[in-house]
PDB file of N, CA and C in Angstrom:
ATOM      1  N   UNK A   1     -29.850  -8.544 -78.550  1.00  0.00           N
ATOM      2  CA  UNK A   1     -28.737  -8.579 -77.628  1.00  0.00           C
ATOM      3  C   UNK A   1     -29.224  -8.898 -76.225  1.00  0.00           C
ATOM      4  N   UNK A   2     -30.131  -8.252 -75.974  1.00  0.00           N
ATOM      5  CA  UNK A   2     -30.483  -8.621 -74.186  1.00  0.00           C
ATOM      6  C   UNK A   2     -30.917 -10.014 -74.202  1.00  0.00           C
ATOM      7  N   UNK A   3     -31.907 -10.619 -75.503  1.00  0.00           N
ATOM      8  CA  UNK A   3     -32.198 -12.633 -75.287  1.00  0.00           C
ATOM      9  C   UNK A   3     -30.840 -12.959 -75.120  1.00  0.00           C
ATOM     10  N   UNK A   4     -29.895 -12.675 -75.370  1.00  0.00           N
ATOM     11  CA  UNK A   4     -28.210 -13.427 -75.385  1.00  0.00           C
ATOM     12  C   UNK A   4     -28.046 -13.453 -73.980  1.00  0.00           C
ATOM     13  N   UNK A   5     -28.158 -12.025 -73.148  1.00  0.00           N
ATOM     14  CA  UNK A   5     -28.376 -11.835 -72.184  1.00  0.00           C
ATOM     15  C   UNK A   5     -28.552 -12.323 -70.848  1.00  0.00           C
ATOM     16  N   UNK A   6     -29.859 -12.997 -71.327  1.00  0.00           N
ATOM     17  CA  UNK A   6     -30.770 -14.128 -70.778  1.00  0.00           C
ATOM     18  C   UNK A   6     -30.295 -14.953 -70.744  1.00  0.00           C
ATOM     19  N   UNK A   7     -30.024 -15.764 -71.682  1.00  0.00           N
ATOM     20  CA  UNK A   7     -29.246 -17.431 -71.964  1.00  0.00           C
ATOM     21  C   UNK A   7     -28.346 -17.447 -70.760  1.00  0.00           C
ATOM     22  N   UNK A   8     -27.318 -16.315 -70.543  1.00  0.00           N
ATOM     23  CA  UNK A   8     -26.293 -16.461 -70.034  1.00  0.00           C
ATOM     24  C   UNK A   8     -26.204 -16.219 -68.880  1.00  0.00           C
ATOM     25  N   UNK A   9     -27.642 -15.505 -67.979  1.00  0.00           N
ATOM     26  CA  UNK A   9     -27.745 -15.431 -66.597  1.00  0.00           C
ATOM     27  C   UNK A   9     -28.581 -16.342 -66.560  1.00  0.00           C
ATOM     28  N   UNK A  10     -29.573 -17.426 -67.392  1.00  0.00           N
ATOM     29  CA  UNK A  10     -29.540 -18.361 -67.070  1.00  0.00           C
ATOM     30  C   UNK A  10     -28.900 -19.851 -66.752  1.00  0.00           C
ATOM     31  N   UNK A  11     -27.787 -19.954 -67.573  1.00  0.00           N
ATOM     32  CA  UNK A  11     -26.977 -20.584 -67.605  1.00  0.00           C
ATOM     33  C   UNK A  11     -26.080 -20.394 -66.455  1.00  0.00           C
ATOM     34  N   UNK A  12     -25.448 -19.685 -65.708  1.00  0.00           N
ATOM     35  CA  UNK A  12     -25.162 -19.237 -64.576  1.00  0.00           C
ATOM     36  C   UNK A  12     -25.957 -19.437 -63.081  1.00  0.00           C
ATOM     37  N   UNK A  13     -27.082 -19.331 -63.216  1.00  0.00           N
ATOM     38  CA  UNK A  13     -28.568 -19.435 -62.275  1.00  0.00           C
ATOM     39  C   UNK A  13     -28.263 -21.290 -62.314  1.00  0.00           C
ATOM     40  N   UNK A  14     -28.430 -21.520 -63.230  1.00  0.00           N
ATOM     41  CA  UNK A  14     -28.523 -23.456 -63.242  1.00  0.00           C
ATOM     42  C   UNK A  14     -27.191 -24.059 -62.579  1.00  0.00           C
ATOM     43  N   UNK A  15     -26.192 -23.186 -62.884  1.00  0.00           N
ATOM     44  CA  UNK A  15     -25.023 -24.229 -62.375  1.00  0.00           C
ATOM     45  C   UNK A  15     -24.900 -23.614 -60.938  1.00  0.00           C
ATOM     46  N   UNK A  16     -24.961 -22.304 -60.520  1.00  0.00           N
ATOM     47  CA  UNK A  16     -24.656 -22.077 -58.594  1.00  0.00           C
ATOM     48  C   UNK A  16     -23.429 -22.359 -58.592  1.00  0.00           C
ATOM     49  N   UNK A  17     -22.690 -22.240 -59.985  1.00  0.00           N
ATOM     50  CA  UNK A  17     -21.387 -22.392 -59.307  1.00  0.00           C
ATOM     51  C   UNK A  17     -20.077 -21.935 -60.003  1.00  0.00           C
ATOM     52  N   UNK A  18     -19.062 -21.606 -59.276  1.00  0.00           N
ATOM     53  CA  UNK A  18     -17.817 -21.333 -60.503  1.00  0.00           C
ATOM     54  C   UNK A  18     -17.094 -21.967 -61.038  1.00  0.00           C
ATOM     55  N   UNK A  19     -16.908 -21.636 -61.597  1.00  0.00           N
ATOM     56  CA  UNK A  19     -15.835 -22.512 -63.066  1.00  0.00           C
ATOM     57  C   UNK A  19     -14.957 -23.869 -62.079  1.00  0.00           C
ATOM     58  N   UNK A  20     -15.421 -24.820 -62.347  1.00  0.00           N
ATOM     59  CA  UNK A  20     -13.977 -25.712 -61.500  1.00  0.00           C
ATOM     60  C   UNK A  20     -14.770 -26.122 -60.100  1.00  0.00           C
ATOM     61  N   UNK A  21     -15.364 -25.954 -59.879  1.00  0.00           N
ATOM     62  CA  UNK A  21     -15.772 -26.162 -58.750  1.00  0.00           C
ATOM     63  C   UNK A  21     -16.526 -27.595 -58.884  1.00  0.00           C
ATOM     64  N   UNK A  22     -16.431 -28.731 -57.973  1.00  0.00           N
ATOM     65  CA  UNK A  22     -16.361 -30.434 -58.154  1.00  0.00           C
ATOM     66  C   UNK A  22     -18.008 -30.053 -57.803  1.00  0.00           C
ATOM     67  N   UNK A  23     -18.891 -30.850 -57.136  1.00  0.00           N
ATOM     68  CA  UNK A  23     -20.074 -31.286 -57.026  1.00  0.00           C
ATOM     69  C   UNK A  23     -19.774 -32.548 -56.255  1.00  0.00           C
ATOM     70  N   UNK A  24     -20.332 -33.267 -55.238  1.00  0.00           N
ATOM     71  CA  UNK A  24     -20.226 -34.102 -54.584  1.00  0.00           C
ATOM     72  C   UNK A  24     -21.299 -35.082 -55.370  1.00  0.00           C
ATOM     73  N   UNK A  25     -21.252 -36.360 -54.928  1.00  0.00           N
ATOM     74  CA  UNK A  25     -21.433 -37.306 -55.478  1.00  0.00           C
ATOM     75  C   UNK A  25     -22.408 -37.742 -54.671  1.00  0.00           C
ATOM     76  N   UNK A  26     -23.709 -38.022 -55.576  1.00  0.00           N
ATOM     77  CA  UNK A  26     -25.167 -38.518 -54.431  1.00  0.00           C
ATOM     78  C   UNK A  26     -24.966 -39.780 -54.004  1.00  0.00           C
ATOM     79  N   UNK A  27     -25.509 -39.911 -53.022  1.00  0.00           N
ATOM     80  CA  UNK A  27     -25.136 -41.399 -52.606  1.00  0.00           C
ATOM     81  C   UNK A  27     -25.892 -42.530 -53.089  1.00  0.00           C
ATOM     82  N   UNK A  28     -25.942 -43.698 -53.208  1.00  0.00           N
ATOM     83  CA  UNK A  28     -26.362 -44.513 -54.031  1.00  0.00           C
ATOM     84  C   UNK A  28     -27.718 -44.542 -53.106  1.00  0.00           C
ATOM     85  N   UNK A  29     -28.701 -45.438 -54.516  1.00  0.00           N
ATOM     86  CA  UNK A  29     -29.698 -45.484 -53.523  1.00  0.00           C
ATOM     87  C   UNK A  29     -29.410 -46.439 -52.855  1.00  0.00           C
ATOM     88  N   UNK A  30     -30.644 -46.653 -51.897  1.00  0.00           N
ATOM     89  CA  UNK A  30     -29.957 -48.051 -51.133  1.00  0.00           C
ATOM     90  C   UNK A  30     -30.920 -49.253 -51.802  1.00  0.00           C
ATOM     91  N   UNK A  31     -30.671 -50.367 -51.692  1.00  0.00           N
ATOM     92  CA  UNK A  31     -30.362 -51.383 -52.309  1.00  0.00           C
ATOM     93  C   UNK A  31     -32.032 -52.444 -52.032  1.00  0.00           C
ATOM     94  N   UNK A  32     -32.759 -52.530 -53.241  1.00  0.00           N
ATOM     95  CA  UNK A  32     -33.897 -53.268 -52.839  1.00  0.00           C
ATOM     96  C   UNK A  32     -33.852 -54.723 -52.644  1.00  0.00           C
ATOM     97  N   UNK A  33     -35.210 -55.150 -51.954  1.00  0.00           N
ATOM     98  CA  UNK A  33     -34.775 -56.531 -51.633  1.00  0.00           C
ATOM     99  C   UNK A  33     -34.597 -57.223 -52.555  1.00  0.00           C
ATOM    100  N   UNK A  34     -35.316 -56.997 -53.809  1.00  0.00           N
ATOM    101  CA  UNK A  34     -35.214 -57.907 -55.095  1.00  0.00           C
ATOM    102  C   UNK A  34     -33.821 -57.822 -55.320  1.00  0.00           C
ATOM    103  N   UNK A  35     -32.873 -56.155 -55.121  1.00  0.00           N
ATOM    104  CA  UNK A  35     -31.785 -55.776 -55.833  1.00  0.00           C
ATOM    105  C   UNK A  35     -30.470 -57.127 -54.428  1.00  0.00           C
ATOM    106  N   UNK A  36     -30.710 -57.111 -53.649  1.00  0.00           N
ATOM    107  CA  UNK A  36     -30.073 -58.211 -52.224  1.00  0.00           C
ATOM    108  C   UNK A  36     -30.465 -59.497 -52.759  1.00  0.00           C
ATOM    109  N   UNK A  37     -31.406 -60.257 -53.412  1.00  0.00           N
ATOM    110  CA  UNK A  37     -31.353 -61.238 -53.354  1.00  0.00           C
ATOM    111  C   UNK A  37     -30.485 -61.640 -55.092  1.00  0.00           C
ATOM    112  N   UNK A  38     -30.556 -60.677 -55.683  1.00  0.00           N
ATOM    113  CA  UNK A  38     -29.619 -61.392 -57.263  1.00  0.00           C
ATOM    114  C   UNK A  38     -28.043 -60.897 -56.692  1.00  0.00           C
ATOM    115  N   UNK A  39     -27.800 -59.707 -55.753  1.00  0.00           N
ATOM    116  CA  UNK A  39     -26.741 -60.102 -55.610  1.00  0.00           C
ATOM    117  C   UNK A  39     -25.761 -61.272 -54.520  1.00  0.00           C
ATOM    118  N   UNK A  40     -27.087 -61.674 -53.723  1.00  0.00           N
ATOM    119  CA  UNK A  40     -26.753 -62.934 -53.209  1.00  0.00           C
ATOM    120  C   UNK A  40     -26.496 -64.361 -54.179  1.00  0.00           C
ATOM    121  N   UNK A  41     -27.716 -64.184 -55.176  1.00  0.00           N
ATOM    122  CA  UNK A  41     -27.260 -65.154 -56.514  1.00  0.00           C
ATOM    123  C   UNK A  41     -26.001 -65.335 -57.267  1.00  0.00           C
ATOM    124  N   UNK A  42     -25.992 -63.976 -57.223  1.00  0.00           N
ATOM    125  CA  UNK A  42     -24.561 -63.304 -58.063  1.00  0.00           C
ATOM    126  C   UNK A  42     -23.370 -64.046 -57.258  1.00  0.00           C
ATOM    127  N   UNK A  43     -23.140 -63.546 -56.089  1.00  0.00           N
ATOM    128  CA  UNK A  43     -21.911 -64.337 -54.811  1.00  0.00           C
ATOM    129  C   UNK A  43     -22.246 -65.787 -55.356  1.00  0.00           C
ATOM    130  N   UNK A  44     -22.911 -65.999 -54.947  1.00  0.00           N
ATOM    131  CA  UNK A  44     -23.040 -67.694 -54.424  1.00  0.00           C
ATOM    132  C   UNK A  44     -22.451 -68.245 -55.936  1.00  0.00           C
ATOM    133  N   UNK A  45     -23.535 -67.840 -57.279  1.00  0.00           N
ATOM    134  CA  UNK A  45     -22.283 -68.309 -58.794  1.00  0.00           C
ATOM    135  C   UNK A  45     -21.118 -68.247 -58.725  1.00  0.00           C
ATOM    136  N   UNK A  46     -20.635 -67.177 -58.612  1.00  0.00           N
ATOM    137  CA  UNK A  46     -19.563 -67.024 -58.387  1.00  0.00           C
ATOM    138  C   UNK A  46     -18.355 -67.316 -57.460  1.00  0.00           C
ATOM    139  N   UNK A  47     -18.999 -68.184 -56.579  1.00  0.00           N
ATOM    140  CA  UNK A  47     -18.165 -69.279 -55.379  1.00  0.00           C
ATOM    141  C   UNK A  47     -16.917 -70.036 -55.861  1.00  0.00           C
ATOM    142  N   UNK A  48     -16.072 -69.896 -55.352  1.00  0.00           N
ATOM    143  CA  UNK A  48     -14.606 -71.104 -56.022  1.00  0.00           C
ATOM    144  C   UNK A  48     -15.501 -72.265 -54.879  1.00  0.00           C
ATOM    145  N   UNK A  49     -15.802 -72.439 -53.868  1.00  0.00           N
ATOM    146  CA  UNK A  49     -16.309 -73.699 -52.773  1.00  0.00           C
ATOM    147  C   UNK A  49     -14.837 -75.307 -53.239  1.00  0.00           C
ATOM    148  N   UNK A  50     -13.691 -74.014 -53.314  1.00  0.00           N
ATOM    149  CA  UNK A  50     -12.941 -75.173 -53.460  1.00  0.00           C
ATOM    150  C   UNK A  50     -12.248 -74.972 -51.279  1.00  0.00           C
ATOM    151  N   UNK A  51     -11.746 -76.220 -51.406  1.00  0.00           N
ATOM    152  CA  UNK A  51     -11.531 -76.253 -49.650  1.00  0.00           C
ATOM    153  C   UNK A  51     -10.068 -77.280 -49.763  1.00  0.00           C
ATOM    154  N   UNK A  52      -9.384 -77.391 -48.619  1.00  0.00           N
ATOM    155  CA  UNK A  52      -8.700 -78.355 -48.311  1.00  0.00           C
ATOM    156  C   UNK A  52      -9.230 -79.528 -47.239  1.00  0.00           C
ATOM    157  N   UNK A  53      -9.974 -78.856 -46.497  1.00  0.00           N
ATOM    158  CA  UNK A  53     -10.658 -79.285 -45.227  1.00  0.00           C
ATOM    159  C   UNK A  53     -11.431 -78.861 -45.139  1.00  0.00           C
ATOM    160  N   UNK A  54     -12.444 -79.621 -44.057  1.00  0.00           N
ATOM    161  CA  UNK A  54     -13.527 -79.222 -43.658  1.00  0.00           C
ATOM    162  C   UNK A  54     -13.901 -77.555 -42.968  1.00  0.00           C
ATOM    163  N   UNK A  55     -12.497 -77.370 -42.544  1.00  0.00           N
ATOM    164  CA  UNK A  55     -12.844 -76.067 -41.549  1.00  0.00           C
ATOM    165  C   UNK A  55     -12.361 -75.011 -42.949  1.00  0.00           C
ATOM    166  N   UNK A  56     -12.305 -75.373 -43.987  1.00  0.00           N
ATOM    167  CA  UNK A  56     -12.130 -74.074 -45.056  1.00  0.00           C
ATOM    168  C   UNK A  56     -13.817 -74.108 -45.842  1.00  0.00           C
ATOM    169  N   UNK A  57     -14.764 -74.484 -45.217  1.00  0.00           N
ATOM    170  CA  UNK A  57     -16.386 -74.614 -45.374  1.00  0.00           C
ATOM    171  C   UNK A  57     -17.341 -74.159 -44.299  1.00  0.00           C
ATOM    172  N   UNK A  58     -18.004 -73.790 -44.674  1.00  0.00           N
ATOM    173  CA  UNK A  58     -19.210 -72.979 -43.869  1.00  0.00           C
ATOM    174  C   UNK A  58     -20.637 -73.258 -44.979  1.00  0.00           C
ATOM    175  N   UNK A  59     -21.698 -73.086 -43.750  1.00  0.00           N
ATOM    176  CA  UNK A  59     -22.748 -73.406 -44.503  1.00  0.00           C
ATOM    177  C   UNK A  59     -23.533 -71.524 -44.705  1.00  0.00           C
ATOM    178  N   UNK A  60     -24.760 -71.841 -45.731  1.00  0.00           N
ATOM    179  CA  UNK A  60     -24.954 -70.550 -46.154  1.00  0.00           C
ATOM    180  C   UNK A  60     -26.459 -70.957 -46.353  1.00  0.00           C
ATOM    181  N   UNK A  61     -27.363 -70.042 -46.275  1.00  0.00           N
ATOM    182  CA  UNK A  61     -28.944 -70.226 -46.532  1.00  0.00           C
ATOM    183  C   UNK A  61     -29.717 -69.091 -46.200  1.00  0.00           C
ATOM    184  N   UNK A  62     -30.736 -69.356 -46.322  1.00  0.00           N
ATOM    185  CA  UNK A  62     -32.190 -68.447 -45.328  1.00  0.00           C
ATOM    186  C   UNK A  62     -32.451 -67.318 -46.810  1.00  0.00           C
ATOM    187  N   UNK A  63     -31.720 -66.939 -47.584  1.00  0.00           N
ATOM    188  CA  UNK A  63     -32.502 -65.630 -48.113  1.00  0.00           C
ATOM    189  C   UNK A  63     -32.605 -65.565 -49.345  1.00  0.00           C
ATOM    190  N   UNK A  64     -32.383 -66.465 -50.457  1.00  0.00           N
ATOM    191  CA  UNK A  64     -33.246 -66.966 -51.802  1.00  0.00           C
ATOM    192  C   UNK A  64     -34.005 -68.054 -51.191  1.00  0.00           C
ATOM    193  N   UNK A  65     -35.542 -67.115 -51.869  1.00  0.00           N
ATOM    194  CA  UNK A  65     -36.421 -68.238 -51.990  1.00  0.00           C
ATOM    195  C   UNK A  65     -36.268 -69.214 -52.916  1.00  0.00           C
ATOM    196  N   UNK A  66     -35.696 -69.251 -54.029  1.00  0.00           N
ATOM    197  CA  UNK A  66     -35.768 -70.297 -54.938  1.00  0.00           C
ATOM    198  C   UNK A  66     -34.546 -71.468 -53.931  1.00  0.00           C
ATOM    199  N   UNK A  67     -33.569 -71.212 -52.930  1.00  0.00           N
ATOM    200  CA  UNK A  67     -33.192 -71.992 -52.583  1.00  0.00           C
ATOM    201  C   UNK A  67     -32.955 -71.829 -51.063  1.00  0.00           C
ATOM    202  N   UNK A  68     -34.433 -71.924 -50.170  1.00  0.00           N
ATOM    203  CA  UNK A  68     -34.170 -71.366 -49.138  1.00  0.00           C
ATOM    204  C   UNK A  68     -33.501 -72.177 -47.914  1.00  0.00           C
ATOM    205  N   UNK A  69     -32.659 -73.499 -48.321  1.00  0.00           N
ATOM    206  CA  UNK A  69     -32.149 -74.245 -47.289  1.00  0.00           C
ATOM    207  C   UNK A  69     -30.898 -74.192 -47.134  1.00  0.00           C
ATOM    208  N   UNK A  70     -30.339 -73.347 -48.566  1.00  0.00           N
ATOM    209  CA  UNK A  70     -29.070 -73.072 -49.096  1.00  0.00           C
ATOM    210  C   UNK A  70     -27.914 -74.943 -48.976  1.00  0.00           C
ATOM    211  N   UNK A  71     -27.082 -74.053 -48.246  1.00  0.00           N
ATOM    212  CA  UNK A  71     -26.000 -75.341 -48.311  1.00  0.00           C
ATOM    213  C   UNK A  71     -24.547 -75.064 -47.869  1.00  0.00           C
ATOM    214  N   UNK A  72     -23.973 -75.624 -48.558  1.00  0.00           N
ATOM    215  CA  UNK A  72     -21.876 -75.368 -48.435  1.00  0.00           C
ATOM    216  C   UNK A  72     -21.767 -75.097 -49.520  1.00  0.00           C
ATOM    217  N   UNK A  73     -20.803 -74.346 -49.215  1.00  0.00           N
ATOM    218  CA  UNK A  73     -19.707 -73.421 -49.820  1.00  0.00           C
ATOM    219  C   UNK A  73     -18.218 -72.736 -48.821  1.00  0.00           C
ATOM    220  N   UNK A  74     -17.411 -72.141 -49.854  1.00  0.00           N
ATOM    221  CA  UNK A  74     -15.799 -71.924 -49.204  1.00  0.00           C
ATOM    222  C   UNK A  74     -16.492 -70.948 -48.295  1.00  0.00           C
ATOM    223  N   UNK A  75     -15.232 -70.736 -47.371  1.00  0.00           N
ATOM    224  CA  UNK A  75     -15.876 -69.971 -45.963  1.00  0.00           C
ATOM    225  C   UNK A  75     -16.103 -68.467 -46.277  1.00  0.00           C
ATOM    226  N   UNK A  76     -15.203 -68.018 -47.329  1.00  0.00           N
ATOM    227  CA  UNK A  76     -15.316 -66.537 -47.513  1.00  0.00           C
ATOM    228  C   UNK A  76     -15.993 -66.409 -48.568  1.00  0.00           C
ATOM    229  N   UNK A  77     -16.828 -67.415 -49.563  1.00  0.00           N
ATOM    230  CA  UNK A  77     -18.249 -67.260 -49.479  1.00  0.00           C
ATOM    231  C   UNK A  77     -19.266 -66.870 -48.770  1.00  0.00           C
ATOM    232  N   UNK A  78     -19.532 -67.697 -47.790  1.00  0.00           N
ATOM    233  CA  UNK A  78     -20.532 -67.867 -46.597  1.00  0.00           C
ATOM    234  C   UNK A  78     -20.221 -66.170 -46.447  1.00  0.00           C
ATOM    235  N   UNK A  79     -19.214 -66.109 -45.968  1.00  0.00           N
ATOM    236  CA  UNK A  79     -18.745 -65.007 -44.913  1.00  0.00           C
ATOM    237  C   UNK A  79     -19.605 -63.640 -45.465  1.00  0.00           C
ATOM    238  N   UNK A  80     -19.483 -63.693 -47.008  1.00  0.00           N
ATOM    239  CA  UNK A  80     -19.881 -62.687 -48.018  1.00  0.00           C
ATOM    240  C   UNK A  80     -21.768 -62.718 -48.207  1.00  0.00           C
ATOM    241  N   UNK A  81     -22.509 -63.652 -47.930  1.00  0.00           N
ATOM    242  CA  UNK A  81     -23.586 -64.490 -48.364  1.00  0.00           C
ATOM    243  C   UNK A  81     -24.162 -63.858 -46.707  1.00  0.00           C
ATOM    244  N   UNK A  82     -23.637 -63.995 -46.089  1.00  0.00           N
ATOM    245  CA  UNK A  82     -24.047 -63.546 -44.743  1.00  0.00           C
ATOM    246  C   UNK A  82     -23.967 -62.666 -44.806  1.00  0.00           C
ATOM    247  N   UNK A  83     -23.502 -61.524 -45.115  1.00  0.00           N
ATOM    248  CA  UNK A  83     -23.421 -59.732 -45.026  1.00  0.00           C
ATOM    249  C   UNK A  83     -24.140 -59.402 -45.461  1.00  0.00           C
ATOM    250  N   UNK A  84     -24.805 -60.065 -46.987  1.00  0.00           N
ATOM    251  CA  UNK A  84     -25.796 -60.048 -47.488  1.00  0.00           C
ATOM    252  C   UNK A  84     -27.089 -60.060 -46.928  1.00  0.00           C
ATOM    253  N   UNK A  85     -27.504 -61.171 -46.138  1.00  0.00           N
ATOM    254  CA  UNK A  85     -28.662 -61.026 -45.327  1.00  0.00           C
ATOM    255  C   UNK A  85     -28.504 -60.516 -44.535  1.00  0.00           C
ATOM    256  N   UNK A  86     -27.148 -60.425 -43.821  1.00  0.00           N
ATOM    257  CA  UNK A  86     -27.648 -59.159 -42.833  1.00  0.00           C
ATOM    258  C   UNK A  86     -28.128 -57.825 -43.386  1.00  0.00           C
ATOM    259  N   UNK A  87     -27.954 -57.136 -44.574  1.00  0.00           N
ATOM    260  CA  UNK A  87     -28.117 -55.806 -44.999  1.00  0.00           C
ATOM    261  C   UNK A  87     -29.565 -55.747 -45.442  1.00  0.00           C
ATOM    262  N   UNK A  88     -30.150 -57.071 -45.833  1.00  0.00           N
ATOM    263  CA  UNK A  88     -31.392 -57.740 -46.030  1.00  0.00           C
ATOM    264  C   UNK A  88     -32.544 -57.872 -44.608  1.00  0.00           C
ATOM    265  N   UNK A  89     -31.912 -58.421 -43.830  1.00  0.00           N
ATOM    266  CA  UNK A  89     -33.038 -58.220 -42.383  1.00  0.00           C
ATOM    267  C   UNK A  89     -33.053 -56.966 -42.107  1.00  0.00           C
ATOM    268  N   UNK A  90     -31.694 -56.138 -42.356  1.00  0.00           N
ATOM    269  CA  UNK A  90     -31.495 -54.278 -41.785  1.00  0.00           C
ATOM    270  C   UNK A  90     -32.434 -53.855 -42.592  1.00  0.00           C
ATOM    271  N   UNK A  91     -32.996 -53.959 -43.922  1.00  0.00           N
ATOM    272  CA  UNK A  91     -33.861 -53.347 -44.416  1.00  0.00           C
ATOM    273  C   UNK A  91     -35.355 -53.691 -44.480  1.00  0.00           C
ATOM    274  N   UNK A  92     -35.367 -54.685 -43.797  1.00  0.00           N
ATOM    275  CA  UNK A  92     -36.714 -55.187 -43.647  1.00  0.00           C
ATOM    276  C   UNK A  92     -37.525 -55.838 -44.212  1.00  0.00           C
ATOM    277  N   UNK A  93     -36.451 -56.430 -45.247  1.00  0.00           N
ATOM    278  CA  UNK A  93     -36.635 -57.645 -46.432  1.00  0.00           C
ATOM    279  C   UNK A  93     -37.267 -59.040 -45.762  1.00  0.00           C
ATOM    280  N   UNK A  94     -38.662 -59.722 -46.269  1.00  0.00           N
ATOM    281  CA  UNK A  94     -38.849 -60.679 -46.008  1.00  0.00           C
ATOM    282  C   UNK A  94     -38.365 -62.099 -46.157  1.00  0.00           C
ATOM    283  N   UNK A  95     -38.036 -62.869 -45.460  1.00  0.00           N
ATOM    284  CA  UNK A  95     -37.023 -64.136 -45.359  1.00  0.00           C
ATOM    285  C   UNK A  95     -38.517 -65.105 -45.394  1.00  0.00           C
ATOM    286  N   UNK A  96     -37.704 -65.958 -46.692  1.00  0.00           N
ATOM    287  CA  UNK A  96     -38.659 -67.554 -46.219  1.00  0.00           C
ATOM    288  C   UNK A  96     -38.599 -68.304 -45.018  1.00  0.00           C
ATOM    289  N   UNK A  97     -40.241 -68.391 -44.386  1.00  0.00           N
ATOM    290  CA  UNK A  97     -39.676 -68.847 -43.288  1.00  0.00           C
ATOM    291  C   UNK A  97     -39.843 -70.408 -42.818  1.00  0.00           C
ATOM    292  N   UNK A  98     -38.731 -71.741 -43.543  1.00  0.00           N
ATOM    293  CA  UNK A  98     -38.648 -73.075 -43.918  1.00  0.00           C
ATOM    294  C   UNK A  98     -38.432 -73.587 -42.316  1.00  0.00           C
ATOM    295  N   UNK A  99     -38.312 -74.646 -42.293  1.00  0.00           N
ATOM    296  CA  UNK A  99     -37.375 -75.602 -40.889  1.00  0.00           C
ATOM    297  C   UNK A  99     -36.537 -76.731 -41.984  1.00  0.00           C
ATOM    298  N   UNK A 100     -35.350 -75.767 -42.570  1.00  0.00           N
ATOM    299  CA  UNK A 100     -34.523 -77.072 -43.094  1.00  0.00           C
ATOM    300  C   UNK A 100     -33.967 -77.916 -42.150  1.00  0.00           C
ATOM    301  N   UNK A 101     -33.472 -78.762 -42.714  1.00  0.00           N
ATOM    302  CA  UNK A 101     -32.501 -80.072 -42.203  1.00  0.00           C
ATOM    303  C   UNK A 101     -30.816 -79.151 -41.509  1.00  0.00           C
ATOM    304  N   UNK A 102     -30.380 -80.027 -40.474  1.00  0.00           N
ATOM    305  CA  UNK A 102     -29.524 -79.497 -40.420  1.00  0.00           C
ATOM    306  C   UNK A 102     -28.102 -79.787 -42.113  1.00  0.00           C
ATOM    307  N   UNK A 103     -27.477 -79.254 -41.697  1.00  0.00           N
ATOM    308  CA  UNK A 103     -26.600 -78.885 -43.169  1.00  0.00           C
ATOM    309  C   UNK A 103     -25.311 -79.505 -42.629  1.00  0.00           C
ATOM    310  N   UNK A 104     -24.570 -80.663 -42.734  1.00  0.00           N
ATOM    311  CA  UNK A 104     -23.303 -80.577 -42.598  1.00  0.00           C
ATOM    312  C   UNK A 104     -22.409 -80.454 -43.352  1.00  0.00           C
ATOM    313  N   UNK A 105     -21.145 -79.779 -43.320  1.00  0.00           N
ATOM    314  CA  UNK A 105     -20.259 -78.618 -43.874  1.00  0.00           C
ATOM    315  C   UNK A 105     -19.473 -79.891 -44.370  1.00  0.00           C
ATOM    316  N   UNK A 106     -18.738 -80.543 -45.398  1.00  0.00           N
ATOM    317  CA  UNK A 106     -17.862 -81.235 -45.784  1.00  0.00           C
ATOM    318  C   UNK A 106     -17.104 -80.710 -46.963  1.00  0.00           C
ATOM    319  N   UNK A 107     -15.505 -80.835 -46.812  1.00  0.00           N
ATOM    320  CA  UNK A 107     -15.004 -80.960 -47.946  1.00  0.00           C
ATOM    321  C   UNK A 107     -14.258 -82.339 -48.642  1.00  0.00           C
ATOM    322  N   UNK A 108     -15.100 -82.756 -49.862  1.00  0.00           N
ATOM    323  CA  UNK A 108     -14.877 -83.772 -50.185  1.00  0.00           C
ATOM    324  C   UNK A 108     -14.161 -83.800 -51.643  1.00  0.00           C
ATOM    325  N   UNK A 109     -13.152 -84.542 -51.842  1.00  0.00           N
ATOM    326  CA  UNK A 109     -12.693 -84.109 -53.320  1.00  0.00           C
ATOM    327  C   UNK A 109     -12.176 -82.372 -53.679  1.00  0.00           C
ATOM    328  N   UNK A 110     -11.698 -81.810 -52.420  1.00  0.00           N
ATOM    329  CA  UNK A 110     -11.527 -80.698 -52.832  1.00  0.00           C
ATOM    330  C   UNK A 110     -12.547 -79.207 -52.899  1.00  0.00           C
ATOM    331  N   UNK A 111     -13.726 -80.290 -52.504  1.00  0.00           N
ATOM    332  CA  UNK A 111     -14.959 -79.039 -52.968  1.00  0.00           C
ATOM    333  C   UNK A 111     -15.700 -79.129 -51.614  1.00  0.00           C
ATOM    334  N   UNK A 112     -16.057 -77.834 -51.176  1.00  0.00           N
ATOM    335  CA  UNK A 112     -17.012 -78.101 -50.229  1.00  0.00           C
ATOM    336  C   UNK A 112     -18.266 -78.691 -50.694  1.00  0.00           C
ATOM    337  N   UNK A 113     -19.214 -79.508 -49.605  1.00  0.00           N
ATOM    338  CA  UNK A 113     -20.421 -80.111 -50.486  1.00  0.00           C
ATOM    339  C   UNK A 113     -21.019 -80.311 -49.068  1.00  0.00           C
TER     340      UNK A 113
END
């Protein structure tokens, strides 16, 4: 009878808490550079880079190395692609450091390019 005892002021000892009572939620970790650059991959696939005009295009680059000159895409792409590296320089993530060409923004056929 007293091992039963046990179980049950241990079981009590582990939780610190009463019946019903929520637990807050840890915060995520924060986000590595490897984990910033697939979800910059991730955005950019996932681009509509459809436009009517030129001013519905913006250019996007600097933080995949596999494509560090980037290019065009729709503006609220870019817009998204940029938050990205910014959260990327905030953490102290290393950027390729290229001298691309300048990039001009066109929408041609509907698509930015």
């Amino acid at each position: 009878m007293r091992h039963h005892g046990v179980r049950v002021f241990a079981i009590l000892i582990s939780c610190g808490c009463a019946a019903g009572t929520t637990h807050p939620v840890p915060p995520a970790a924060p986000a590595t550079c490897g984990d910033l650059v697939e979800r910059y991959r991730q955005v950019l696939a996932s681009a509509a880079g459809t436009c009517g005009s030129d001013a519905d295009c913006a250019k996007y680059g600097g933080l995949d190395p596999d494509q560090v000159c980037g290019g065009s895409t729709d503006a609220a792409t870019a817009r998204a692609l940029t938050g990205i590296a910014d959260e990327s320089d905030a953490a102290g993530c290393p950027r390729p450091g290229y001298s691309c060409p300048p990039i001009a923004v066109r929408c041609l056929d509907g698509v930015c390019r």
